[in-house]
Protein backbone atom coordinates (compact mmCIF):
# COMPACT_ATOMS: atom_id res chain seq x y z
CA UNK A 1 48.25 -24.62 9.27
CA UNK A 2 51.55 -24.55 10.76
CA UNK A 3 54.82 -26.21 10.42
CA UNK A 4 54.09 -28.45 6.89
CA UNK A 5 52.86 -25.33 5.41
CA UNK A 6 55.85 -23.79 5.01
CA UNK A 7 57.62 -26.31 4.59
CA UNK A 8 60.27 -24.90 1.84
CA UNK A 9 61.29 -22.04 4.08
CA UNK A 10 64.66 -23.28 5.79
CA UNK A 11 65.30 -20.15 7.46
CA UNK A 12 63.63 -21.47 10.73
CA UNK A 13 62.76 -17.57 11.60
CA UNK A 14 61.18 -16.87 8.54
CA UNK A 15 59.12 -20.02 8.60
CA UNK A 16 58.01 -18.79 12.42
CA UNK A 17 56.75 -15.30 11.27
CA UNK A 18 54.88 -17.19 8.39
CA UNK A 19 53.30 -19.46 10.62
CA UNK A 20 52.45 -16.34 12.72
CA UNK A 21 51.56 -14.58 10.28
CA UNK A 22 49.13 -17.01 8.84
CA UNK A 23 47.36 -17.25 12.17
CA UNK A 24 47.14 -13.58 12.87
CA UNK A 25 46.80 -11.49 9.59
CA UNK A 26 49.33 -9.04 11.51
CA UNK A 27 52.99 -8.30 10.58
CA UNK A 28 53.73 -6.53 13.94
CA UNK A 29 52.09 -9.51 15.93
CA UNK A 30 53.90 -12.12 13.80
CA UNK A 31 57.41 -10.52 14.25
CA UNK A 32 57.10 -10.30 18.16
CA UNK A 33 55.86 -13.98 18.25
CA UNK A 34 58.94 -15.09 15.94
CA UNK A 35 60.69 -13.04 17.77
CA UNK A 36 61.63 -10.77 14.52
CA UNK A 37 62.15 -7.26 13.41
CA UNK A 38 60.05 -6.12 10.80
CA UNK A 39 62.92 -4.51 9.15
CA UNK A 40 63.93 -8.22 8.81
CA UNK A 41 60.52 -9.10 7.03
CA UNK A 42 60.62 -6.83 4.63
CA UNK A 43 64.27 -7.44 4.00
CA UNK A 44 62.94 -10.99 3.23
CA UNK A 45 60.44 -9.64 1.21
CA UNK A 46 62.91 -8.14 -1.17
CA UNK A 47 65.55 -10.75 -1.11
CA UNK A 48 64.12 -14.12 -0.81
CA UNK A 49 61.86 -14.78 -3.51
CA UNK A 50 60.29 -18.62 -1.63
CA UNK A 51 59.94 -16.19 1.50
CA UNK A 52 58.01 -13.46 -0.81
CA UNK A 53 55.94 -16.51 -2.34
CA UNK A 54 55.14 -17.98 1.31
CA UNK A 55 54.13 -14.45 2.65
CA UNK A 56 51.78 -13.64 -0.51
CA UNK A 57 49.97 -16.89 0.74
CA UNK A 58 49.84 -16.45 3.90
CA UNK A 59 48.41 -12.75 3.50
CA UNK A 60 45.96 -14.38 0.88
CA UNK A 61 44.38 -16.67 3.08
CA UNK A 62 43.86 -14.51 5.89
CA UNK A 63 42.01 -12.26 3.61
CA UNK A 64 39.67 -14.62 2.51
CA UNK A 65 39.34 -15.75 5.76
CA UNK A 66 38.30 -12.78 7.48
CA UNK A 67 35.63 -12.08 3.97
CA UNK A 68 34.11 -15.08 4.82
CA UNK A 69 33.78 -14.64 8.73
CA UNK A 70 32.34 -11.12 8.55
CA UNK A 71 30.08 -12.49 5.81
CA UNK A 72 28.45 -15.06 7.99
CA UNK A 73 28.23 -12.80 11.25
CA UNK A 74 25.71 -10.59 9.18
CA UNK A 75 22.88 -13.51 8.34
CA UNK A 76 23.68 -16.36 11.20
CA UNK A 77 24.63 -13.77 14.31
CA UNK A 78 26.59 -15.71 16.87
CA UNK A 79 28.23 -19.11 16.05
CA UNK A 80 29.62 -21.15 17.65
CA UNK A 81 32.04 -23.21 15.79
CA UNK A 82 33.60 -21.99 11.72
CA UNK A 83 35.45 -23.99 8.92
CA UNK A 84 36.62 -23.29 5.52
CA UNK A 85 38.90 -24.50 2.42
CA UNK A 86 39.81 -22.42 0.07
CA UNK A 87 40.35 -23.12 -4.18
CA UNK A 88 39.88 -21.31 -7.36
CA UNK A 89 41.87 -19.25 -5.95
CA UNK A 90 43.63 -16.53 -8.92
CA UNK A 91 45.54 -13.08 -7.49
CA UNK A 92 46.77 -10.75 -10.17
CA UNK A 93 49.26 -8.35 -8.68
CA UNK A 94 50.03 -5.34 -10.42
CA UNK A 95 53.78 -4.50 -11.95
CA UNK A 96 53.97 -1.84 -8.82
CA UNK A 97 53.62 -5.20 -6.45
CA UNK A 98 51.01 -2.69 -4.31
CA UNK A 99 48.00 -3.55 -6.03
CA UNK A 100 45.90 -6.54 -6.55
CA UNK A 101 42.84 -8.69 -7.75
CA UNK A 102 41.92 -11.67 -6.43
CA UNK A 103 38.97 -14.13 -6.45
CA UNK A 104 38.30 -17.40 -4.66
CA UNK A 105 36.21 -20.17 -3.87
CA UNK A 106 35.36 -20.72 0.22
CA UNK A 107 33.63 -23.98 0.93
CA UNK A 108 32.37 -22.99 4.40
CA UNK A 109 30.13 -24.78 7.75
CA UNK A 110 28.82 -22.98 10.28
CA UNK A 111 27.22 -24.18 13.37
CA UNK A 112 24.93 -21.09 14.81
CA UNK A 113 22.23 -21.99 17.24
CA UNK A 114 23.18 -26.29 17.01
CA UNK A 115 22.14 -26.04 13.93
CA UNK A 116 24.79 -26.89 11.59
CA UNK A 117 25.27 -25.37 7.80
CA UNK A 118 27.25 -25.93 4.93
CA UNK A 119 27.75 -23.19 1.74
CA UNK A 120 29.86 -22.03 -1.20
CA UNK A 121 31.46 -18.47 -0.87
CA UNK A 122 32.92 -17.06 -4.15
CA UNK A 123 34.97 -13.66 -3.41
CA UNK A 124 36.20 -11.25 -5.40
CA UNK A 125 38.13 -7.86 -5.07
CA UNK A 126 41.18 -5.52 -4.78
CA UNK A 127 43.86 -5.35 -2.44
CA UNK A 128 46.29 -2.64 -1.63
CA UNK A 129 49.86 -3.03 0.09
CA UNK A 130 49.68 -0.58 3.51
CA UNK A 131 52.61 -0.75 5.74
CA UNK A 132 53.98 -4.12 4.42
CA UNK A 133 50.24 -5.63 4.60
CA UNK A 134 47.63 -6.55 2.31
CA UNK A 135 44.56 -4.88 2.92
CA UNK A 136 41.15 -4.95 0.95
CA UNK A 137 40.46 -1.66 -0.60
């Protein structure tokens, strides 16, 4: 996803650490490549509630991204070539804003020895705020 995505960001800076963010799951990684401090992001965080919507997103997807990939490593070994949409997607944050639940729905296809397949993921599970980033706990 890149530019469309965040779309509503007109801050062209914070829209380039979202789009770097979304591709790399890191916050140290997306502020070098936007060219960022992090102080900066989590400035935004606090101030700019469309910037704090766009990041929860972003962190959100690369979550369930990274679920799903591990998940098909274990059964199919190597392959070759991944997709995946996302829906059904429901995150609860806590009133502290460092905890969270979330589920989803992953429609995924995997091609793993030219043999292509297509499943349903559902996900599920809690999430904890470390350093600025959403990790599952």
């Amino acid at each position: 996803m890149g530019e469309a995505r965040f779309s509503e960001i007109s801050n062209p800076k914070q829209r380039a650490f979202l789009i770097a963010f979304r591709e790399s799951g890191n916050v140290r990684l997306a502020c070098d490549a936007a060219g960022v401090a992090r102080s900066s992001h989590y400035r935004w965080l606090d101030g700019d509630s469309p910037y704090a919507e766009a990041f929860k997103e972003a962190a959100e997807y690369w979550v369930a991204y990274e679920m799903a990939r591990e998940s098909i490593e274990i059964p199919f070994g190597v392959f070759e070539d991944t997709e995946g949409s996302v829906s059904n997607q429901v995150v609860k944050i806590r009133d502290s804003g460092e905890v969270a639940w979330f589920t989803e729905m992953m429609e995924m296809g995997v091609t793993s020895r030219d043999e292509r397949v297509n499943f349903t993921v559902w996900f599920s599970g809690v999430l904890e705020k470390r350093d600025g980033t959403w990790t599952i706990v």
